[in-house]
N, C-alpha and C. Protein backbone atom coordinates (compact mmCIF):
# COMPACT_ATOMS: atom_id res chain seq x y z
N UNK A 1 -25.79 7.69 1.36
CA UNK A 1 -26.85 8.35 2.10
C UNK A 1 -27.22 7.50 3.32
N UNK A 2 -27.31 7.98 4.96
CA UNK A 2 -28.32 7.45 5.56
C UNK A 2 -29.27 7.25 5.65
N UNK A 3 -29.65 5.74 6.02
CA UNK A 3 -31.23 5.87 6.36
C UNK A 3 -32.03 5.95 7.03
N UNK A 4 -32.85 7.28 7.34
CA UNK A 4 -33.26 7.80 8.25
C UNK A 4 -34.74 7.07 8.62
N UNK A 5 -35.53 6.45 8.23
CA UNK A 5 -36.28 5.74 8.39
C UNK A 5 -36.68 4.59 7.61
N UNK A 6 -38.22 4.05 7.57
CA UNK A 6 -38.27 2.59 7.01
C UNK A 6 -40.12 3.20 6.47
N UNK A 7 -40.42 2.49 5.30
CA UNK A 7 -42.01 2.68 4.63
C UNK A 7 -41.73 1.09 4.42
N UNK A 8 -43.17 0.71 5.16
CA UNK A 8 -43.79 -0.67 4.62
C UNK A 8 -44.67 -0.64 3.50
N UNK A 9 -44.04 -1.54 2.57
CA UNK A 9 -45.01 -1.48 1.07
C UNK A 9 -45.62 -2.90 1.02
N UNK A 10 -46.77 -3.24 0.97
CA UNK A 10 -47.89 -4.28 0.64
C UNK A 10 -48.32 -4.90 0.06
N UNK A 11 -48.18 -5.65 -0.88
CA UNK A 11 -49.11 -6.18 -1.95
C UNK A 11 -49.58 -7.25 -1.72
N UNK A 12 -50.42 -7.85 -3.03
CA UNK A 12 -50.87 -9.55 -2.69
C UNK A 12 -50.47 -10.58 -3.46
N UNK A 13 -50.50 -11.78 -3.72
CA UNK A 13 -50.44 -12.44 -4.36
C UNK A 13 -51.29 -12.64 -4.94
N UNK A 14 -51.32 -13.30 -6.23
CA UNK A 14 -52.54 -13.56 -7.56
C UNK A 14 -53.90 -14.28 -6.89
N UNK A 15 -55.56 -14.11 -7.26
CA UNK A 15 -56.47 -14.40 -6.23
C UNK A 15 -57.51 -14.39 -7.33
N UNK A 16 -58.50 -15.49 -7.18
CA UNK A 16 -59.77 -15.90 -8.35
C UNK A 16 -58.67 -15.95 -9.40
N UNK A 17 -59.40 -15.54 -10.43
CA UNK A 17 -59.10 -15.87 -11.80
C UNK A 17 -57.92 -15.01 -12.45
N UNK A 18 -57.14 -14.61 -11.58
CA UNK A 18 -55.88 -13.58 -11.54
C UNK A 18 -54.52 -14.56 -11.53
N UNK A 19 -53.78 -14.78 -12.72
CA UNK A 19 -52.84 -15.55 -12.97
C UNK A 19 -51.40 -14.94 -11.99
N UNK A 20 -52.03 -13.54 -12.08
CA UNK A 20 -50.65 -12.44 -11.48
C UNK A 20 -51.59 -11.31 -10.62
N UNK A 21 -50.61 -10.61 -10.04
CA UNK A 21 -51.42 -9.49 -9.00
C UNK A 21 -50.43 -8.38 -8.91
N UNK A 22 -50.91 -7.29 -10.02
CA UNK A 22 -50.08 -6.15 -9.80
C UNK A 22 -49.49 -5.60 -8.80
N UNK A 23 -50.52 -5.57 -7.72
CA UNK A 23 -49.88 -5.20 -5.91
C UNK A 23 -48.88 -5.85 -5.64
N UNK A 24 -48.62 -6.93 -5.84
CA UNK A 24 -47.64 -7.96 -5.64
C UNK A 24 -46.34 -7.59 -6.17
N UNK A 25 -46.25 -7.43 -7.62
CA UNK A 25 -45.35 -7.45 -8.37
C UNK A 25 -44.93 -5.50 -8.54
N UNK A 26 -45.52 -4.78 -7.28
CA UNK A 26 -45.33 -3.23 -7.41
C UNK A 26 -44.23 -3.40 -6.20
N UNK A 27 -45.02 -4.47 -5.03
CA UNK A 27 -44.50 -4.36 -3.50
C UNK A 27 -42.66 -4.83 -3.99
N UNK A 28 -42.52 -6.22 -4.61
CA UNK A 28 -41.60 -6.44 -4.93
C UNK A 28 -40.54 -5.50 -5.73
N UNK A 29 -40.99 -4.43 -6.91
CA UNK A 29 -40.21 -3.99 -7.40
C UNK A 29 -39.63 -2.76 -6.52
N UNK A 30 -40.09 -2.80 -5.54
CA UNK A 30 -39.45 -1.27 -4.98
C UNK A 30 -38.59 -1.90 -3.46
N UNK A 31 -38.80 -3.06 -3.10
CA UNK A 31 -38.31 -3.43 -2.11
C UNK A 31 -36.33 -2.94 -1.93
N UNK A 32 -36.25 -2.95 -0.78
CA UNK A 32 -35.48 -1.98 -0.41
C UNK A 32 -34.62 -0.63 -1.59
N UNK A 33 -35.41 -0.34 -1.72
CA UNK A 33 -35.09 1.11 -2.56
C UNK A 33 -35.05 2.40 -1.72
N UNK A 34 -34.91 3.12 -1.94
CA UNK A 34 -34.73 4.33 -0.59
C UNK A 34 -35.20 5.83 -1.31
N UNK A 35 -36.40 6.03 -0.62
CA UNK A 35 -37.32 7.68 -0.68
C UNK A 35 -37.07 8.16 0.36
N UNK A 36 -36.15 9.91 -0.22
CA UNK A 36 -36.25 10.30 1.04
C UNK A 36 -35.42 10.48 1.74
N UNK A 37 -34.37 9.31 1.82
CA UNK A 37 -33.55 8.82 3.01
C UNK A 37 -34.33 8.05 3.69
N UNK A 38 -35.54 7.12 3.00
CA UNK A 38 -36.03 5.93 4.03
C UNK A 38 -35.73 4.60 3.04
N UNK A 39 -35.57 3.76 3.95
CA UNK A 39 -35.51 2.47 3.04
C UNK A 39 -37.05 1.85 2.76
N UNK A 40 -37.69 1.27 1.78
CA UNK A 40 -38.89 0.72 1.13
C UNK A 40 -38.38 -1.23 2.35
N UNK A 41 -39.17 -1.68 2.32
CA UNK A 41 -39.50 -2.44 3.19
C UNK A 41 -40.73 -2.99 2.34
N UNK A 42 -40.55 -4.34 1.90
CA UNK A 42 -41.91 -4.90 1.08
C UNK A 42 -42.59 -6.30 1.33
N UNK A 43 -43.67 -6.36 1.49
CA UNK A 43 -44.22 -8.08 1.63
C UNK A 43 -45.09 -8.22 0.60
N UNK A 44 -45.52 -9.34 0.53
CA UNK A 44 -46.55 -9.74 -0.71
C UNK A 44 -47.39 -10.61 0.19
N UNK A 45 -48.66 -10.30 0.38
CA UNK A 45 -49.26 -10.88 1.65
C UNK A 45 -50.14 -12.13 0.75
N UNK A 46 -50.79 -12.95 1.58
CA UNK A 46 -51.84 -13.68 1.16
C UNK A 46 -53.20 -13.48 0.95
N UNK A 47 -53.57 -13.94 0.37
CA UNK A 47 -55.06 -13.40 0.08
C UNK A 47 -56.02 -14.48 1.31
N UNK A 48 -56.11 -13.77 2.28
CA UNK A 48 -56.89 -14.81 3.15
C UNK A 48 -56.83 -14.12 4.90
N UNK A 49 -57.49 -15.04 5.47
CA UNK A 49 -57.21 -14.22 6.81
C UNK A 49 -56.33 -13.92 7.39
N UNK A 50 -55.04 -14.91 7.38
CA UNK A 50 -53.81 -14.69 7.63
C UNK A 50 -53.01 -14.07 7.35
N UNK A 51 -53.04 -13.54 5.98
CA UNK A 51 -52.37 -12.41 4.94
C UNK A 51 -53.37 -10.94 5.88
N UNK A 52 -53.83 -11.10 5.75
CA UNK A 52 -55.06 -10.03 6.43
C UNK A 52 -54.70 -9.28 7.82
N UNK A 53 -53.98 -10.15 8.78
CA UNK A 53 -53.53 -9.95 9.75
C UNK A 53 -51.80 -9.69 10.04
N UNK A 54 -51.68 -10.00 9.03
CA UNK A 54 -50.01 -9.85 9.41
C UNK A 54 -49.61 -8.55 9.22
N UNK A 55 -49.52 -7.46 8.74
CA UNK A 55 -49.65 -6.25 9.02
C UNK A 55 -49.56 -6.02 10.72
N UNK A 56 -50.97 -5.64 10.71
CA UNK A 56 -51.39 -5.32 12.03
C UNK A 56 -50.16 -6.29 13.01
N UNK A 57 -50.03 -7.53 12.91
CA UNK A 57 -49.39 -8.04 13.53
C UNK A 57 -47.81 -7.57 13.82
N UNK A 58 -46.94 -7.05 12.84
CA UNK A 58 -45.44 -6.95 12.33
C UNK A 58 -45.69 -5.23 13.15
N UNK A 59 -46.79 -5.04 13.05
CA UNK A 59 -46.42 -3.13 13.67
C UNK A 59 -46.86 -2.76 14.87
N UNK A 60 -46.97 -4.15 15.34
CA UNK A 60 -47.12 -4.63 16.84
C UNK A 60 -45.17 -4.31 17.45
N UNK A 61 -44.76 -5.06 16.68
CA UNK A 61 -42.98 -5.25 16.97
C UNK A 61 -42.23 -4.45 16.15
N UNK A 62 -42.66 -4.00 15.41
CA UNK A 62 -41.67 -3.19 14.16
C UNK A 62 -41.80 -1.60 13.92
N UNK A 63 -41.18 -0.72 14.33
CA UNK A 63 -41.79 0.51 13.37
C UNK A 63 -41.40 1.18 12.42
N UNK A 64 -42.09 1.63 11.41
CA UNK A 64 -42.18 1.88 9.91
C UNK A 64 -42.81 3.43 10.46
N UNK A 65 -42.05 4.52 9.37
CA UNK A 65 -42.72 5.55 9.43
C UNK A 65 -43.75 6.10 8.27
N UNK A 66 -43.98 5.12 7.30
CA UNK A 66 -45.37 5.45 6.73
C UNK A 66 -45.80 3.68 6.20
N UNK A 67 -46.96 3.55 5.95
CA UNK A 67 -47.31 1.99 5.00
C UNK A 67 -48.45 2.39 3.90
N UNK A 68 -47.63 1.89 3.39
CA UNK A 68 -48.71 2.08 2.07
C UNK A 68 -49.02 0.49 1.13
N UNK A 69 -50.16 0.21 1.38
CA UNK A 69 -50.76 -1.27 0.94
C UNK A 69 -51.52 -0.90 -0.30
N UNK A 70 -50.79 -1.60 -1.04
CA UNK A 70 -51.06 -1.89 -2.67
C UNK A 70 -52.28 -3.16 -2.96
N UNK A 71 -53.16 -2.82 -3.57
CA UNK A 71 -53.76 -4.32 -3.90
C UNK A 71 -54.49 -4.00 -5.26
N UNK A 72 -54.98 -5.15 -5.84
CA UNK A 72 -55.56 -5.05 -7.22
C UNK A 72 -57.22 -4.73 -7.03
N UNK A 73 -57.69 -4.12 -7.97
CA UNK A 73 -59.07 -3.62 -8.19
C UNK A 73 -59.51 -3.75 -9.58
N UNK A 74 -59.97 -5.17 -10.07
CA UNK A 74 -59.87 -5.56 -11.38
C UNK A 74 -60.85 -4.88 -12.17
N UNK A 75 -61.77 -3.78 -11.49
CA UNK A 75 -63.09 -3.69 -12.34
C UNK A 75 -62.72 -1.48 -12.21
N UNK A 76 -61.51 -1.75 -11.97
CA UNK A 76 -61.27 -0.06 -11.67
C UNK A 76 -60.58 0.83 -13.02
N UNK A 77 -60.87 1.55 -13.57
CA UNK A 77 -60.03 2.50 -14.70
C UNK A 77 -59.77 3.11 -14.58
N UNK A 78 -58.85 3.52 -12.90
CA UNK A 78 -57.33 4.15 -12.37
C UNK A 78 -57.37 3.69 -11.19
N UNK A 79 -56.03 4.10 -11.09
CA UNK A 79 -55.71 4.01 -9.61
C UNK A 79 -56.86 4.44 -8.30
N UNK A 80 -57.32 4.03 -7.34
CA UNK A 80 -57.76 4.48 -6.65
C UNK A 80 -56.97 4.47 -5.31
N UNK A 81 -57.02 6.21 -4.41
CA UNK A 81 -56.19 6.16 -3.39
C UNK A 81 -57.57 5.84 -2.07
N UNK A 82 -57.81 4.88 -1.45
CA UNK A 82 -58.49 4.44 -0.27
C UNK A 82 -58.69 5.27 0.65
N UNK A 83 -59.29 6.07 1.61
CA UNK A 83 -59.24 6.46 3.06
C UNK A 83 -59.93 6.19 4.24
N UNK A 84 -60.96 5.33 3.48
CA UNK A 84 -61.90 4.51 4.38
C UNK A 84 -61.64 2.94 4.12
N UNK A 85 -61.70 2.25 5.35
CA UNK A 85 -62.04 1.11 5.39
C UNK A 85 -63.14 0.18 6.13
N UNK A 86 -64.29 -0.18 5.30
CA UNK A 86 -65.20 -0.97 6.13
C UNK A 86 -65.52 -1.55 7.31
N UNK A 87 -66.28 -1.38 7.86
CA UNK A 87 -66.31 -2.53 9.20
C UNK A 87 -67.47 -3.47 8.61
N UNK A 88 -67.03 -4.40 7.25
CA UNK A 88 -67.96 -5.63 7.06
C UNK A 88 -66.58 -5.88 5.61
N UNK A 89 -67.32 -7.36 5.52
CA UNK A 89 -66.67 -8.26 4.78
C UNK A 89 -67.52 -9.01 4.11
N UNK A 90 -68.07 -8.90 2.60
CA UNK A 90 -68.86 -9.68 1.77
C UNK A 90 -68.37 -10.20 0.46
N UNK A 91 -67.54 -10.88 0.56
CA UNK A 91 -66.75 -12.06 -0.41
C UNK A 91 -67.73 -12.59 -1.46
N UNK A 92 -67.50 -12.15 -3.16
CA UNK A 92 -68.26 -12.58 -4.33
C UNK A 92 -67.64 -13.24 -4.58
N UNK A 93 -66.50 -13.65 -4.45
CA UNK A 93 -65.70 -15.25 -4.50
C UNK A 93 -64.80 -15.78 -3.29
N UNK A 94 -64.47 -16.74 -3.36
CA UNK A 94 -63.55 -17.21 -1.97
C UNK A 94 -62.46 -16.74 -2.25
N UNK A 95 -62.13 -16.33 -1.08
CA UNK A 95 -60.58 -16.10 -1.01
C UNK A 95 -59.52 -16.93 -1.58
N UNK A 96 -58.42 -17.35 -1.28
CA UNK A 96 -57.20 -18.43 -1.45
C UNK A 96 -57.02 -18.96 -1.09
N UNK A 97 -58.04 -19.37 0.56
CA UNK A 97 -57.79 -20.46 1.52
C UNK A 97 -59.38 -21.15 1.51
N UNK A 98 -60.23 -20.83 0.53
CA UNK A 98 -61.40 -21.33 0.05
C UNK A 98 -62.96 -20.23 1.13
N UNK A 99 -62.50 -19.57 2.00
CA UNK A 99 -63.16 -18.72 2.84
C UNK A 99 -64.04 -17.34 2.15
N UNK A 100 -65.62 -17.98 2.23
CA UNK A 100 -66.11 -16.91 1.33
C UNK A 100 -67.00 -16.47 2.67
N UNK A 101 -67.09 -15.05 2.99
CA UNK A 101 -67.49 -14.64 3.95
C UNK A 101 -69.00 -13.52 3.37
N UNK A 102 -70.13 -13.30 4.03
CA UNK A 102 -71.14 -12.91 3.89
C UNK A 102 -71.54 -11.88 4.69
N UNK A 103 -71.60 -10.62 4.89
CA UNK A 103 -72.27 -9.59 5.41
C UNK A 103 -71.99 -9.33 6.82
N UNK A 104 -70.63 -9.80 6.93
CA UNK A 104 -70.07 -10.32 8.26
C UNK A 104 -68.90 -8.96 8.85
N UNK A 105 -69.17 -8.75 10.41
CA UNK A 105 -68.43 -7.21 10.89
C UNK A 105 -67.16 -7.81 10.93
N UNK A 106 -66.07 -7.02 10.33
CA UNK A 106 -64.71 -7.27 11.24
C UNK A 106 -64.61 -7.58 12.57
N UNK A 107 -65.42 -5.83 13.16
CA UNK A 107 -64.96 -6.11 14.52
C UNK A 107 -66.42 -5.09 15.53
N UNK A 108 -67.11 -4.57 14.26
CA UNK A 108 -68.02 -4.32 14.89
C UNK A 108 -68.38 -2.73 15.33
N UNK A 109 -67.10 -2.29 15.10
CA UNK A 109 -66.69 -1.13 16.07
C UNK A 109 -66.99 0.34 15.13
N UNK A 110 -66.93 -0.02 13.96
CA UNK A 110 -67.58 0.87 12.48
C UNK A 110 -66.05 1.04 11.88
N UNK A 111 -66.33 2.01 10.74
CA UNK A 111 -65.61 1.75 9.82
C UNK A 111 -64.56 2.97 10.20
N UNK A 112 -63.04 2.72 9.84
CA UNK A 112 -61.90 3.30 9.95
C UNK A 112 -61.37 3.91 8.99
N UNK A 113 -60.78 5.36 9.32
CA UNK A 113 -60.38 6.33 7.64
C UNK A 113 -58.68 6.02 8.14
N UNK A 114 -58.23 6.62 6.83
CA UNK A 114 -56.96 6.82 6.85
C UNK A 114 -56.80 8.02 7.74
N UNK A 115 -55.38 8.31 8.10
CA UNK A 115 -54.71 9.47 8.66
C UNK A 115 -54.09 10.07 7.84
N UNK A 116 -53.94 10.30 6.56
CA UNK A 116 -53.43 10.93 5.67
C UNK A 116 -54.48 12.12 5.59
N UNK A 117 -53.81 13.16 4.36
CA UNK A 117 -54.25 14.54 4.59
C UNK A 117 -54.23 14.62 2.77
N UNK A 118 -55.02 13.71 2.36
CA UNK A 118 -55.23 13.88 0.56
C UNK A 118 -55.09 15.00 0.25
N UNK A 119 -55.80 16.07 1.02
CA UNK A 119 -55.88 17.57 0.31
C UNK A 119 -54.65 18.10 0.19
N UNK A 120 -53.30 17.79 1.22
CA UNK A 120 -52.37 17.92 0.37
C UNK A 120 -51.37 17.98 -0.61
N UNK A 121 -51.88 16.42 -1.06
CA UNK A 121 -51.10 15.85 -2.21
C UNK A 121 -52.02 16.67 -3.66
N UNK A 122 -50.93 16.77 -4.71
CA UNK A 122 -51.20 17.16 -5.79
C UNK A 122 -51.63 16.27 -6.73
N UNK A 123 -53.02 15.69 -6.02
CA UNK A 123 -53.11 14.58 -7.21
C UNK A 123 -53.59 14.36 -8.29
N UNK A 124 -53.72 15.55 -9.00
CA UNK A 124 -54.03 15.94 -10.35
C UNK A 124 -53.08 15.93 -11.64
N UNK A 125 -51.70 16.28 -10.23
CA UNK A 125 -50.44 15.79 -11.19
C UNK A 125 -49.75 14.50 -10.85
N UNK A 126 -50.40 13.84 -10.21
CA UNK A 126 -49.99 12.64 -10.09
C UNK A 126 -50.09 11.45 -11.29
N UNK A 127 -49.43 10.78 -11.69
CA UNK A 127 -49.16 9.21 -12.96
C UNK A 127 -50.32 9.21 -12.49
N UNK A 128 -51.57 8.77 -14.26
CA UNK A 128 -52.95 7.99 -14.26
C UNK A 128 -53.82 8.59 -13.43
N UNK A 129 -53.64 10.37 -12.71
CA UNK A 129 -54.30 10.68 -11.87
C UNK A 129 -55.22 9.71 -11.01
N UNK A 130 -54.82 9.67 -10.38
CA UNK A 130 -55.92 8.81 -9.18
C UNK A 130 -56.72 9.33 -8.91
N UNK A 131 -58.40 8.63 -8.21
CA UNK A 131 -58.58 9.16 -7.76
C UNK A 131 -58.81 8.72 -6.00
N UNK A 132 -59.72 9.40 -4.77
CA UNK A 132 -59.85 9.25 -3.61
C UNK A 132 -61.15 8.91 -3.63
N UNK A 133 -61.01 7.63 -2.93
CA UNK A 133 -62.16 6.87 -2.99
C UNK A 133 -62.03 6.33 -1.21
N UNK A 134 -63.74 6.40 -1.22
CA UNK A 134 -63.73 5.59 0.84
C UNK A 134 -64.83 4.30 0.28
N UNK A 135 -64.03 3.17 -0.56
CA UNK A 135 -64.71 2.10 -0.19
C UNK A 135 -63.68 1.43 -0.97
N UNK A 136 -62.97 0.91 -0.34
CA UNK A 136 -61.89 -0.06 -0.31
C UNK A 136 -62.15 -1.55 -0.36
N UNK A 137 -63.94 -1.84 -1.02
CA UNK A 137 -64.28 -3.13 -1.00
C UNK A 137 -64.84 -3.71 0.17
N UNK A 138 -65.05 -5.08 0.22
CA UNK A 138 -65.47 -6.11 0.81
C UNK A 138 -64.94 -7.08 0.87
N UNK A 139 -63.64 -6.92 0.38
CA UNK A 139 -62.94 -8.59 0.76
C UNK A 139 -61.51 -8.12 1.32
N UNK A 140 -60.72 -9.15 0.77
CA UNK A 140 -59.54 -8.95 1.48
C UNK A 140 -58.60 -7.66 1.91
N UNK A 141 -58.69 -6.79 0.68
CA UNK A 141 -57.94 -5.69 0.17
C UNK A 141 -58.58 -4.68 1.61
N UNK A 142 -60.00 -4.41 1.88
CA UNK A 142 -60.18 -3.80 2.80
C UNK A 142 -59.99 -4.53 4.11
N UNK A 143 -60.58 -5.57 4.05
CA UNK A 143 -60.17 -6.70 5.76
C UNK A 143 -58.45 -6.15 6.22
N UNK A 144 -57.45 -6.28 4.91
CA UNK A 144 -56.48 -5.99 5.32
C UNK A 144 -55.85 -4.30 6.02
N UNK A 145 -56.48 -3.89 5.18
CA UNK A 145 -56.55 -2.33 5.30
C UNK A 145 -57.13 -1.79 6.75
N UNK A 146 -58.17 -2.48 6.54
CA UNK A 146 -59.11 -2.07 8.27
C UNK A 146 -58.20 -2.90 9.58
N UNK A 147 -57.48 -4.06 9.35
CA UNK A 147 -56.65 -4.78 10.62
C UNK A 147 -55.40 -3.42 10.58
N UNK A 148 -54.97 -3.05 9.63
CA UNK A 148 -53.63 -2.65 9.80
C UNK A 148 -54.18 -0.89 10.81
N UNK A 149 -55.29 -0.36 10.02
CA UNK A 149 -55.66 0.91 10.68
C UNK A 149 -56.09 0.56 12.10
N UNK A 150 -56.61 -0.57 12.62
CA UNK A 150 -57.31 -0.82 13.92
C UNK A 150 -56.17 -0.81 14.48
N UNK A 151 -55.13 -1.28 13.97
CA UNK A 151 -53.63 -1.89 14.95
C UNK A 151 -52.56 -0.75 15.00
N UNK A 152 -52.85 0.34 14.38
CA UNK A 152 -51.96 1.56 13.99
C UNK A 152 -52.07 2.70 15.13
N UNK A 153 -51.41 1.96 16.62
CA UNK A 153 -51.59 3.25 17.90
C UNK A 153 -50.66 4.04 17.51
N UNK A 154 -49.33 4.04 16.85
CA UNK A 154 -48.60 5.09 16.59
C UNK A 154 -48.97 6.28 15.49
N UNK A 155 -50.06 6.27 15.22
CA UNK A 155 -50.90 7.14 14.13
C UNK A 155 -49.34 7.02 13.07
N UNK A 156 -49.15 6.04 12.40
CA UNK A 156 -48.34 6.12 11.23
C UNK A 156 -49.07 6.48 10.38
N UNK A 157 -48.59 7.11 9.25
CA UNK A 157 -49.49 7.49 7.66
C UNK A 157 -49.66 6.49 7.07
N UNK A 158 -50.93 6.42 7.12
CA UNK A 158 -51.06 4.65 6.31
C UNK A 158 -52.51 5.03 5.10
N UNK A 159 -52.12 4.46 3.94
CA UNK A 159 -53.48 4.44 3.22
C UNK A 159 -53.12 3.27 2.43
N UNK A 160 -54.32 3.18 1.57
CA UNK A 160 -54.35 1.74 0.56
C UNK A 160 -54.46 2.70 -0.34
N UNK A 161 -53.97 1.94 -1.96
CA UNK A 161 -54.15 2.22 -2.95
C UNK A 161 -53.75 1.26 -3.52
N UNK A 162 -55.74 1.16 -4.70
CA UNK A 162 -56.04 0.32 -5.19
C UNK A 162 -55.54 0.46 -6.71
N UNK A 163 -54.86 -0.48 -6.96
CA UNK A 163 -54.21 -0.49 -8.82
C UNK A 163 -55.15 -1.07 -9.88
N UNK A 164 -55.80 -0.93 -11.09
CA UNK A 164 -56.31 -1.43 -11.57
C UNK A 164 -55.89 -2.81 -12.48
């Protein structure tokens, strides 16, 4: 089969009291696998500002025709699919580079939705039904989410979804 395009998949590495990080170990298992006729494309980012930015950064130079960023949601009992992302950052523990941030704007500019179109997906028959949720947190999982949507001029389909 050709491959007709490329999906960036996301996850994080393990963060607080998290030995492992499902996002992580989802991004990895699908890495170059092919939906579609697209090839899967995967990173396992850092939990910190730098992990936060590299996204946004890579789709500066690279293009991907959908991204979908995986991260963990330890206090969640399903999947949640994201479409909003915050414009603030309030850290109940430090990050991975010791950075605990307080009531603080990204960028000021308000908060950013996905470009996806939920109402079309069938997600009632979707694994663990998910559900659609617009609060993607206060720490990294949204910081990352909100850099990649601020940096997304090619309106790619991009959402987060949070794994429990």
């Amino acid at each position: 089969m050709v491959m007709t395009g490329r999906i960036l998949v996301t996850g994080f590495e393990p963060f607080g009291e998290n030995s492992t990080n499902v996002s992580g170990d989802v991004a990895l298992k699908v890495n170059g696998l092919s939906v579609r006729g697209s090839e899967i494309y995967s990173m396992v980012l850092t939990v910190d500002e730098a992990g936060s930015k590299e996204v946004s950064e890579l789709i500066q130079s690279e293009n991907f025709d959908a991204i979908i960023q995986i991260g963990l949601a330890e206090k969640a009992e399903s999947p949640q699919i994201e479409i909003r992302a915050k414009d603030i950052l309030d850290f109940k523990i430090p990050d991975n580079s010791g950075r605990k941030i307080t009531g603080e704007k990204i960028s000021g500019k308000g908060d950013l939705f996905s470009n996806i179109c939920v109402e079309d997906w069938d997600i009632e028959k979707m694994i663990d039904c998910p559900i659609v949720s617009e609060d993607a947190g206060e720490f990294v999982c949204n910081e990352t989410f909100y850099r990649t949507l601020a940096a997304n001029s090619s309106n790619v389909p991009c959402f987060f979804l949070h794994l429990p």
